[in-house]
Protein backbone atom coordinates (compact mmCIF):
# COMPACT_ATOMS: atom_id res chain seq x y z
CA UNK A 1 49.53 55.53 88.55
CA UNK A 2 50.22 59.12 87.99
CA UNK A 3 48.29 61.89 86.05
CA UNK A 4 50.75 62.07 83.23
CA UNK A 5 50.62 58.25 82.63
CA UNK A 6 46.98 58.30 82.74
CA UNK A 7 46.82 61.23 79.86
CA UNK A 8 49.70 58.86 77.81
CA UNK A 9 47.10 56.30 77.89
CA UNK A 10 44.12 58.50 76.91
CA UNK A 11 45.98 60.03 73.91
CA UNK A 12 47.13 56.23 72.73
CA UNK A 13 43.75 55.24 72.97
CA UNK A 14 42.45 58.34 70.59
CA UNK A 15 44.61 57.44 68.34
CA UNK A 16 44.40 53.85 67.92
CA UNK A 17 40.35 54.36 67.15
CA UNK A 18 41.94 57.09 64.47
CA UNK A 19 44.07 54.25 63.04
CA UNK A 20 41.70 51.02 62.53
CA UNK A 21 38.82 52.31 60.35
CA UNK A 22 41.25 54.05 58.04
CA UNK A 23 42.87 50.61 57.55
CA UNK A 24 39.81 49.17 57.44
CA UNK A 25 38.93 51.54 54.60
CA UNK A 26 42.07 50.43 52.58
CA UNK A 27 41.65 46.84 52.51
CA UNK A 28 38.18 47.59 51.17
CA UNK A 29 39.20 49.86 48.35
CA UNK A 30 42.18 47.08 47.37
CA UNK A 31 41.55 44.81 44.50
CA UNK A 32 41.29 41.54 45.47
CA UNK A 33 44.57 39.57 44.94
CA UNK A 34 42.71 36.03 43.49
CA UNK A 35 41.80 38.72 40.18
CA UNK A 36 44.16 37.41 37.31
CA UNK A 37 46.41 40.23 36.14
CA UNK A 38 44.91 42.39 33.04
CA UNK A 39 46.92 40.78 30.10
CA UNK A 40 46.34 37.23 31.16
CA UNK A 41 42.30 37.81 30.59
CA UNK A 42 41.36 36.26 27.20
CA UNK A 43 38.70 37.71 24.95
CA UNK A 44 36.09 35.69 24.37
CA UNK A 45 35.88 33.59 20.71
CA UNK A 46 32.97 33.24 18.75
CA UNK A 47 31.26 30.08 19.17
CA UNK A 48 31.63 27.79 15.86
CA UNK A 49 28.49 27.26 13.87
CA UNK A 50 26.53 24.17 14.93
CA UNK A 51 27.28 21.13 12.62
CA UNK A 52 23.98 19.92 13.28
CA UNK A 53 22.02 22.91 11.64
CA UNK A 54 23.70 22.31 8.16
CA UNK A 55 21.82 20.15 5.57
CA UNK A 56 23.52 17.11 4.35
CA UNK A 57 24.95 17.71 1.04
CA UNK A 58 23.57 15.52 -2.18
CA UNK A 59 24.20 16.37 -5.87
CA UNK A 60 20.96 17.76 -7.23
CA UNK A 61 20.27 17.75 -11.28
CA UNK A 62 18.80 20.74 -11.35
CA UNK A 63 18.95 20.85 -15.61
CA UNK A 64 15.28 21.12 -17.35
CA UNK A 65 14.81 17.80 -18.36
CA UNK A 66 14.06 16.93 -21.99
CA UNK A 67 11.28 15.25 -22.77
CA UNK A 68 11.89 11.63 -24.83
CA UNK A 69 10.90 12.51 -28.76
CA UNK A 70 7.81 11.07 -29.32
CA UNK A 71 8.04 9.59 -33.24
CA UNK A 72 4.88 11.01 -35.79
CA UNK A 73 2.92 7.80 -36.98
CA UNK A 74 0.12 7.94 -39.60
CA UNK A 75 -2.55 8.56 -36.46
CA UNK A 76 -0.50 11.10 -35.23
CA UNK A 77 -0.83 13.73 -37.92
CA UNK A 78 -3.60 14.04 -41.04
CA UNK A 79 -3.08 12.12 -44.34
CA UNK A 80 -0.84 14.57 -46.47
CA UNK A 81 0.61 14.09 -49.96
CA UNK A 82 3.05 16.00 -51.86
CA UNK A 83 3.70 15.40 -55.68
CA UNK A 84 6.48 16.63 -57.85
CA UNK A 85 4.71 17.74 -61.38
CA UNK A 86 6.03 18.89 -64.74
CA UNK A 87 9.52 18.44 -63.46
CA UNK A 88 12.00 17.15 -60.18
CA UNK A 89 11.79 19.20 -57.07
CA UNK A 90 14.69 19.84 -54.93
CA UNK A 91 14.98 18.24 -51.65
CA UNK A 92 16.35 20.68 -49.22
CA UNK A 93 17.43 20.06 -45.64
CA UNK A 94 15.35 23.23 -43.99
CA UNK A 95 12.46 24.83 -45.25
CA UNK A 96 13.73 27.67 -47.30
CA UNK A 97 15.69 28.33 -50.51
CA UNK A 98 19.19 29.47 -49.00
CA UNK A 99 19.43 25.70 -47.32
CA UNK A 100 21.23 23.25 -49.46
CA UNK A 101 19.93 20.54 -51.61
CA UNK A 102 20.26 16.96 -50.42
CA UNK A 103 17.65 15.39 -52.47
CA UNK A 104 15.01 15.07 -55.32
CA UNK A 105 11.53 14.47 -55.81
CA UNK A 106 11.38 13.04 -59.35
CA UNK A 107 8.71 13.67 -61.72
CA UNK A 108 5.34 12.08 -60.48
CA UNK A 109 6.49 10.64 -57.54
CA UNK A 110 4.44 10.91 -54.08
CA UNK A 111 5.60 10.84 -50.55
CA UNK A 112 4.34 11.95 -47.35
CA UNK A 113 4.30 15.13 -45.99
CA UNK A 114 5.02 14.88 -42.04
CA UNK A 115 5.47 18.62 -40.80
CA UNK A 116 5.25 22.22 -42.10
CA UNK A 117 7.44 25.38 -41.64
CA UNK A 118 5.74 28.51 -39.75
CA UNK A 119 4.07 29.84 -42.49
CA UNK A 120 2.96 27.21 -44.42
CA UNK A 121 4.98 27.47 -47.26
CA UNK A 122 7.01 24.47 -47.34
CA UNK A 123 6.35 20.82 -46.13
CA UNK A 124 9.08 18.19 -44.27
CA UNK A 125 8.79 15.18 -46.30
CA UNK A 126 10.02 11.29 -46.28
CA UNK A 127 12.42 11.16 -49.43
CA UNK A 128 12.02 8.08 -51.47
CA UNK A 129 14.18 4.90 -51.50
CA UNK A 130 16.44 6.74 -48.68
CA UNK A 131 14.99 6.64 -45.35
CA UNK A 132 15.81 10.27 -44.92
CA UNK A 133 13.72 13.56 -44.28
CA UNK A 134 13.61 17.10 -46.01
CA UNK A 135 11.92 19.90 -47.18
CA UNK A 136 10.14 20.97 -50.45
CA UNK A 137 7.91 24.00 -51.19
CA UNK A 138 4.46 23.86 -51.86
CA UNK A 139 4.36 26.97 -53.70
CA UNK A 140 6.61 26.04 -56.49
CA UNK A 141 5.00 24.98 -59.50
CA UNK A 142 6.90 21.66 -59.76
CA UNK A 143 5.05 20.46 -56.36
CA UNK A 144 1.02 19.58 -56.02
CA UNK A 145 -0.14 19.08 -52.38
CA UNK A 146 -3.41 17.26 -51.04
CA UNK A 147 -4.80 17.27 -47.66
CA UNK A 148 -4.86 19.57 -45.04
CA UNK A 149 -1.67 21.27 -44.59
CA UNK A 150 -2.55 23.61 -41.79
CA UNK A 151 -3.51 19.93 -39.80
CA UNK A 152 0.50 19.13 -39.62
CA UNK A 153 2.79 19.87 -36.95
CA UNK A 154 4.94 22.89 -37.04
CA UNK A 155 8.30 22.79 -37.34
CA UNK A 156 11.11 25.96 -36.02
CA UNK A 157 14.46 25.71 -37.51
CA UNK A 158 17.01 26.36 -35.48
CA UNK A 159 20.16 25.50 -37.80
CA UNK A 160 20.05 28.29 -39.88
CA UNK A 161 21.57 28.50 -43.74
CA UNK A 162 25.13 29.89 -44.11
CA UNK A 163 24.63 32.58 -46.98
CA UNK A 164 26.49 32.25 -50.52
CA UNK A 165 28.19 34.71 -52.84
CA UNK A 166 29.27 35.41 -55.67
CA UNK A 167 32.27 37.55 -56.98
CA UNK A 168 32.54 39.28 -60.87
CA UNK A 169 36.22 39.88 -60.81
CA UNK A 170 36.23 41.01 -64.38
CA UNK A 171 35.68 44.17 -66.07
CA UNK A 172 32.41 43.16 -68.05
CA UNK A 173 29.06 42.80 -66.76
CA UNK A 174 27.64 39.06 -66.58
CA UNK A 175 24.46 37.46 -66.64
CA UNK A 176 23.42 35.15 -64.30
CA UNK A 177 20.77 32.19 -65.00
CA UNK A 178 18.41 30.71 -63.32
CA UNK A 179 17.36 33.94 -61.91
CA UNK A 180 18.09 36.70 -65.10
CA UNK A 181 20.56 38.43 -62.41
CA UNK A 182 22.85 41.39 -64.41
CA UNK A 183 26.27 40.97 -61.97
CA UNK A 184 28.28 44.70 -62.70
CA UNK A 185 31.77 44.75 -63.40
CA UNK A 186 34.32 45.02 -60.62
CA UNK A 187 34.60 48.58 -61.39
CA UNK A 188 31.51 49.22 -59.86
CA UNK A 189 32.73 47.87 -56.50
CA UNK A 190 30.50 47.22 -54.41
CA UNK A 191 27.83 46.39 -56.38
CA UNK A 192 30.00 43.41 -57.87
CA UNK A 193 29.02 40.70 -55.32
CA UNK A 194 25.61 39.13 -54.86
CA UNK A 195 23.95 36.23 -52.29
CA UNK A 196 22.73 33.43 -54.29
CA UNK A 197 20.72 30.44 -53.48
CA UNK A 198 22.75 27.13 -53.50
CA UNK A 199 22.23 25.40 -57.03
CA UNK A 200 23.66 25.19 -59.97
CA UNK A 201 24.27 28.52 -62.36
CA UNK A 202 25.31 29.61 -65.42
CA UNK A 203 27.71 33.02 -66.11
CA UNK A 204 27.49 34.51 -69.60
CA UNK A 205 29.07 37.66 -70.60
CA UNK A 206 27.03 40.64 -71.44
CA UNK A 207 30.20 42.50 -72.73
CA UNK A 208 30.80 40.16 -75.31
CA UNK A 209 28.40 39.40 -78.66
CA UNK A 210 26.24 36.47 -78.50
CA UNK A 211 26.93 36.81 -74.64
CA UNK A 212 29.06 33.98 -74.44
CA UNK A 213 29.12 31.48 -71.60
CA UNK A 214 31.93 32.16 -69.26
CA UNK A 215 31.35 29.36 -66.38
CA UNK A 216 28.32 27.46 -65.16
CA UNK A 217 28.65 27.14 -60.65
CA UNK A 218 27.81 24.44 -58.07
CA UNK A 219 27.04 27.22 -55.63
CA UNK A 220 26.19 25.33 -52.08
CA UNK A 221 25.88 27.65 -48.40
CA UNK A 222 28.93 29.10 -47.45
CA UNK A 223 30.67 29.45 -50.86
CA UNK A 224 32.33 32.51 -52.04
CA UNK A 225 33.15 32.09 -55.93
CA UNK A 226 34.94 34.66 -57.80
CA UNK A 227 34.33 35.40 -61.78
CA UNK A 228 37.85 35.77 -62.59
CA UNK A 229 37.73 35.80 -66.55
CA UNK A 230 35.49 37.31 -69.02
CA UNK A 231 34.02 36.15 -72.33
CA UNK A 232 37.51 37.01 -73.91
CA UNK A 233 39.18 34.93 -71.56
CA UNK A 234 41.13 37.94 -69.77
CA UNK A 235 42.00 37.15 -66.52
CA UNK A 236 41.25 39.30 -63.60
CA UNK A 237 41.66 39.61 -59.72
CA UNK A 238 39.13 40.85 -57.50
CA UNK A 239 41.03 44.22 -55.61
């Protein structure tokens, strides 16, 4: 073999030990092909909520319940009387003046008294011959009470009255009775409307000599009467 082959050889060798670790190198640094490309990689979802943490569902009355009403007997409350004297007493279906009447307590009659209003002023009674209940005061002088009052349940209305009126349309001034209530003229709007109780009531004109009567009224809660003549019988409208 001669020199200059020998040096060929030499200088191929070199260079093939160059050659391998660089390629080496490179298939180190490659990505692996088995990878899946970028866009074919799938987020990952969010697990659904276990069924088996959630409570079964039942319907739940969750209203405040209301207890059963327990009826009064004669042990259940003290022996009370109420009596109507020197005259009837209005039966009235809550315990004030502005309810309506719906009954009456004649003249010496007696009945039971079963509750009382909050302050004591009026008693829920058993109206005779009709099965029913209302309310009469104990401080009118028509009514005479005996027993312990304050010994009776109390009673909270929660229906309350619808308020009345009444309208002078003319242009006298008018008397009103029960009550002695002077009613100015519709010229001295707005002075020309009053609330009444419910009952019955008589108009007479003040205008007039010897006040003549001009209408008597069945006033009851929620009415709104107008006086639309005088004691001369001139008709007027309310403005």
């Amino acid at each position: 073999m001669s020199v200059q082959s020998s040096k060929r050889r030499l200088l191929f060798a070199a260079a093939l030990l160059l050659v391998v670790p660089q390629a080496c190198v490179r298939v180190r640094l490659a990505a692996p092909a088995s990878l899946p490309p970028v866009q074919a990689i799938q987020p990952p979802t969010t697990p659904p909520q276990e069924e088996s943490l959630a409570l079964p569902t039942h319907k739940v009355n969750t209203s405040t319940p209301v207890p059963m009403e327990i009826p009064l007997t004669r042990a259940s409350f003290p022996d009370v009387t109420i009596t109507a004297v020197k005259g009837n007493l209005f039966v009235r279906r809550g315990p004030d003046m502005a309810y309506n009447p719906i009954g009456v307590l004649y003249q010496d009659t007696t009945t039971d008294a079963i509750a009382r209003d909050v302050l004591s002023g009026w008693v829920q009674i058993h109206v005779p011959k009709t099965g029913g209940t209302g309310w009469v005061s104990v401080r009118s002088n028509y009514s005479r009470l005996e027993g312990d009052l304050h010994g009776l349940p109390v009673y909270t209305p929660t229906d309350w009255p619808v308020a009345a009126y009444l309208r002078n349309c003319s242009h006298h001034e008018m008397y009103i009775q029960p009550g002695e209530i002077r009613l100015p003229s519709s010229l001295e709007f707005p002075e020309n409307e009053i609330w009444l109780y419910p009952g019955r009531y008589t108009v007479y004109d003040l205008d007039v000599p010897d006040e003549p009567e001009v209408m008597t009224v069945d006033v009851r809660e929620g009415s709104d009467i107008e006086i639309l003549f005088d004691g001369l019988g001139e008709h007027r409208k309310c403005p």
